[in-house]
N, C-alpha and C. Protein backbone atom coordinates (compact mmCIF):
# COMPACT_ATOMS: atom_id res chain seq x y z
N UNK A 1 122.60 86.13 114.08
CA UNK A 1 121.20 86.46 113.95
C UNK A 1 121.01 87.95 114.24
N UNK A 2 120.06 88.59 113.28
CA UNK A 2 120.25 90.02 113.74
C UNK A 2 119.15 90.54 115.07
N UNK A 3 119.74 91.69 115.38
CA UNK A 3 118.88 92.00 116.66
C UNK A 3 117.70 92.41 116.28
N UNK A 4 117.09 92.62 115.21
CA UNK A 4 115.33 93.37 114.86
C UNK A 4 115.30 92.27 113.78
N UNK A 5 113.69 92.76 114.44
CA UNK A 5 113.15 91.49 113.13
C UNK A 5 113.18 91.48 111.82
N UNK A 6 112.67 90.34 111.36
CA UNK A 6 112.79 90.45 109.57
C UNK A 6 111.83 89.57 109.10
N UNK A 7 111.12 90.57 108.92
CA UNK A 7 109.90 90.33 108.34
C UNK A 7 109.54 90.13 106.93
N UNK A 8 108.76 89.17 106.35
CA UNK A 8 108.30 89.02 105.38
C UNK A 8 106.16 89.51 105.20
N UNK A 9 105.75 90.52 104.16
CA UNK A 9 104.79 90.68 103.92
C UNK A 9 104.24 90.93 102.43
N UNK A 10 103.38 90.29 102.21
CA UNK A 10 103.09 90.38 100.96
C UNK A 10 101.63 91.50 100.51
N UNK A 11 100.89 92.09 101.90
CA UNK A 11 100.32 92.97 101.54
C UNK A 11 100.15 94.26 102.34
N UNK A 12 99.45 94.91 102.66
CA UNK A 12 99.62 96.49 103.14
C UNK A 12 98.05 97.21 103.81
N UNK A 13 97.58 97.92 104.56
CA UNK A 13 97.29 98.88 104.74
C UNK A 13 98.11 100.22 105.50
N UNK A 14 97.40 101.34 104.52
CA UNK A 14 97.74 102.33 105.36
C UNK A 14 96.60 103.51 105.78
N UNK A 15 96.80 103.76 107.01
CA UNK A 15 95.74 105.13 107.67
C UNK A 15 96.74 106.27 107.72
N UNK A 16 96.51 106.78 107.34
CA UNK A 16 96.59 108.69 108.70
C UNK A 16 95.68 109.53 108.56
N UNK A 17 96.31 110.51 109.89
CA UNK A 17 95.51 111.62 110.26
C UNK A 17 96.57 112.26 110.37
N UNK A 18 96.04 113.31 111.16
CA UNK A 18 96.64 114.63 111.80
C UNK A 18 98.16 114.56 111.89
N UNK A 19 98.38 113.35 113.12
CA UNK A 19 99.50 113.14 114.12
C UNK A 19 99.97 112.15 113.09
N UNK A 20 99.85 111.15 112.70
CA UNK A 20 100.87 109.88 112.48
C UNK A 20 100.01 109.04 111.09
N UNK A 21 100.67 108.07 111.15
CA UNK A 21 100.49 107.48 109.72
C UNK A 21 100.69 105.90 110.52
N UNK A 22 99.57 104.93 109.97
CA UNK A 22 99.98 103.80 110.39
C UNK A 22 100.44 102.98 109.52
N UNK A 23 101.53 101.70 109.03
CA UNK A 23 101.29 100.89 108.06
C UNK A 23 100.81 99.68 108.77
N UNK A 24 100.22 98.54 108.13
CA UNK A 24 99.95 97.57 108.68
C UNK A 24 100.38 96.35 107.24
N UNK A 25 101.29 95.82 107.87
CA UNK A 25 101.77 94.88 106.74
C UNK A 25 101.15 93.55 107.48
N UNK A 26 100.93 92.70 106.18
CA UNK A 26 100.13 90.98 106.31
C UNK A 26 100.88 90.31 105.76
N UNK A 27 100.43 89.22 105.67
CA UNK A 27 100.88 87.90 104.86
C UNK A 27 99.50 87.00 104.62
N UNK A 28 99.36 86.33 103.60
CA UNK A 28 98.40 86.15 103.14
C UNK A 28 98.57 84.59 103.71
N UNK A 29 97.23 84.29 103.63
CA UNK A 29 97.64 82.32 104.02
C UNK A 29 97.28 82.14 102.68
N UNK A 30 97.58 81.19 102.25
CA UNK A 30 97.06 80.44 100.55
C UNK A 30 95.50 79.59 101.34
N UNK A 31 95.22 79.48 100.16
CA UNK A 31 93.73 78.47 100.11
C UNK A 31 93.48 77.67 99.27
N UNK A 32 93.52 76.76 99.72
CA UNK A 32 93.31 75.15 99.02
C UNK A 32 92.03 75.35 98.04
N UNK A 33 91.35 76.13 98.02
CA UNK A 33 90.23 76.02 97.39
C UNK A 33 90.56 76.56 95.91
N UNK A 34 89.53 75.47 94.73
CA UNK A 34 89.71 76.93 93.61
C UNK A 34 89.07 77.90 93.26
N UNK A 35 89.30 79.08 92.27
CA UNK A 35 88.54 79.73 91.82
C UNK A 35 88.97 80.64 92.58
N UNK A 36 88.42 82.10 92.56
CA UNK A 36 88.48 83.33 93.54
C UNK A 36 87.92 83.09 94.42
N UNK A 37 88.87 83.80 95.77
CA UNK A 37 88.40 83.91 96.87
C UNK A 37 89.33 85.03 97.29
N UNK A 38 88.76 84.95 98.37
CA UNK A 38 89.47 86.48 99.55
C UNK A 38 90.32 86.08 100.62
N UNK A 39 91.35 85.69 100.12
CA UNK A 39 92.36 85.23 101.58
C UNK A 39 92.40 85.94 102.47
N UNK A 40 92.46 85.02 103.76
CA UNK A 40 92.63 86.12 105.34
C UNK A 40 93.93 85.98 105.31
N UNK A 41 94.68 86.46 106.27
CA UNK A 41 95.94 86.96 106.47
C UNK A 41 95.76 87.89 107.58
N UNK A 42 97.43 87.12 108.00
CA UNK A 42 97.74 87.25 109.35
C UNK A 42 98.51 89.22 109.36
N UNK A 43 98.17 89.53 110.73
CA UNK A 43 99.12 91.11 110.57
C UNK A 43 100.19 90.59 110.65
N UNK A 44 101.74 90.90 110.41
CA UNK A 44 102.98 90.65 110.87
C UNK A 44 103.69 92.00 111.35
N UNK A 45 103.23 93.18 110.84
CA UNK A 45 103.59 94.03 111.92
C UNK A 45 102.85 95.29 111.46
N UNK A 46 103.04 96.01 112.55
CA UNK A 46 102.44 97.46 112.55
C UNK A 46 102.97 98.29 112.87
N UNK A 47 103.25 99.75 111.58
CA UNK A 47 104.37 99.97 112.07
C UNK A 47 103.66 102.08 112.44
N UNK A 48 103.83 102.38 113.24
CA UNK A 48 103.64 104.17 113.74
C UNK A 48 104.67 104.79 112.85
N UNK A 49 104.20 105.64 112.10
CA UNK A 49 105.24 106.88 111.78
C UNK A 49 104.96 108.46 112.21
N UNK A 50 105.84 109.39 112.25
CA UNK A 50 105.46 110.72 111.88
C UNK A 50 105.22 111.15 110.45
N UNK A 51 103.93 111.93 110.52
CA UNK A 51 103.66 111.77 108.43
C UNK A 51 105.19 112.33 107.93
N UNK A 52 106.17 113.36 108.73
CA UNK A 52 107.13 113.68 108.03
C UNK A 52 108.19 112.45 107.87
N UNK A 53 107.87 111.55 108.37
CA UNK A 53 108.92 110.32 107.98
C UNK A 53 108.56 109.09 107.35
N UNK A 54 106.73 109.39 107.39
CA UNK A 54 106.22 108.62 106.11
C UNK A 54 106.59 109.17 104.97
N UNK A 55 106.13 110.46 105.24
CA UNK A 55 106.25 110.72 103.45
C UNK A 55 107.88 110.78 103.14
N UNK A 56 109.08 110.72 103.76
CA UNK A 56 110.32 110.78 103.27
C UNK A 56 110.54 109.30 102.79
N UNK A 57 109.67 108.20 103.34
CA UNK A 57 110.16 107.08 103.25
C UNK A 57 108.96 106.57 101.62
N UNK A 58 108.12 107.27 101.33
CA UNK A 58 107.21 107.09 100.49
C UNK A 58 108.20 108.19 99.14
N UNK A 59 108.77 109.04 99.32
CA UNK A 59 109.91 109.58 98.54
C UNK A 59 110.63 108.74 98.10
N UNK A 60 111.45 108.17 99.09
CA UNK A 60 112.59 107.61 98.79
C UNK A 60 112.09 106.09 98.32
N UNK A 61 111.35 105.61 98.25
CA UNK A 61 110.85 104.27 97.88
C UNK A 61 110.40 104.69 96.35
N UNK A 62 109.82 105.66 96.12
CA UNK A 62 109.29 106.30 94.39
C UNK A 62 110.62 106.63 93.83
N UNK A 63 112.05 107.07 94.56
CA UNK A 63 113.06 107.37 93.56
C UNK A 63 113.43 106.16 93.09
N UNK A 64 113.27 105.17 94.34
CA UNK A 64 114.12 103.78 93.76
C UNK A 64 113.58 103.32 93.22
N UNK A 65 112.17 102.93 92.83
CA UNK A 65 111.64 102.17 92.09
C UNK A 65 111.80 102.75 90.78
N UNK A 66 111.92 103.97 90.37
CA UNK A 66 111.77 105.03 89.09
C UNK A 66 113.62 105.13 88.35
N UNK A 67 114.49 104.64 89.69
CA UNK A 67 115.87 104.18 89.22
C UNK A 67 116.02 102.88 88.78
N UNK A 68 115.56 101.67 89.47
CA UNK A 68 115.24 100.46 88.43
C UNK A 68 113.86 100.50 87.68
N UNK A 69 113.25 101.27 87.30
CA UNK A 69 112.45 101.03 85.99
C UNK A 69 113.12 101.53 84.98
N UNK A 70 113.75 102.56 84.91
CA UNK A 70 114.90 103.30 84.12
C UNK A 70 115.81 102.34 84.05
N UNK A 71 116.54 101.92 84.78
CA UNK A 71 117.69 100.90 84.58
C UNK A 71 117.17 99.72 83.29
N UNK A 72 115.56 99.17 83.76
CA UNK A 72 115.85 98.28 82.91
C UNK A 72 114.96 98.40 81.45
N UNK A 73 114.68 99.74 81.51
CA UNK A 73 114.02 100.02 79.93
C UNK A 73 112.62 99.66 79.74
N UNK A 74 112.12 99.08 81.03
CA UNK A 74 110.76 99.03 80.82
C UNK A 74 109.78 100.04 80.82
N UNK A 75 109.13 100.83 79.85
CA UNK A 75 107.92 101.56 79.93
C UNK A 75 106.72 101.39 80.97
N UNK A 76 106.39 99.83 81.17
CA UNK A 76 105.06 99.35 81.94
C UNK A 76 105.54 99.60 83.28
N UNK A 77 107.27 99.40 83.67
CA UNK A 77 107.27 99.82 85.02
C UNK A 77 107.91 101.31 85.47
N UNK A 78 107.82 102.38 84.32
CA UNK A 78 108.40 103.64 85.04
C UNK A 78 107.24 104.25 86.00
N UNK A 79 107.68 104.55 86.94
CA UNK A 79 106.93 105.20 87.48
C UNK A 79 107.24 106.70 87.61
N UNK A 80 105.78 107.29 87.43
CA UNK A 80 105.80 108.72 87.16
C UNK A 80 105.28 109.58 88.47
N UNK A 81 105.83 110.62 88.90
CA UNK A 81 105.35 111.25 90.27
C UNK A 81 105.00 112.24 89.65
């Protein structure tokens, strides 16, 4: 079993300011109900950065996604910076 957690989230906020950058990852509960609605969802974690290690990690997350959209020839998923 590993020593840090492992988390599963299926959605996101993010803040900053000045000093730091927060993410706040959720998980959504499903709802029995039909039609649209606005699921609540639980936080599962929150995570502090320095903006210089947000934005390296917001870098490096745009190369990889822009290396498999390239890989697989899709137009709808290249992403452009």
């Amino acid at each position: 079993m590993p020593d840090y957690p492992d988390i599963y989230a299926d959605g996101f906020s993010v803040t900053a300011g000045d000093y730091g950058v927060t993410i706040t990852l959720r998980r959504s509960q499903p709802s029995g109900e039909p039609g649209p609605h606005q699921d609540p969802s639980d936080i599962v974690a929150r995570i502090r950065l320095a903006p210089n290690t947000a934005k390296a990690i917001a870098d490096a997350t745009t190369s990889i996604l822009r290396t498999v959209a390239e890989a697989k020839g899709d137009p709808k998923t290249t992403i452009s910076h």
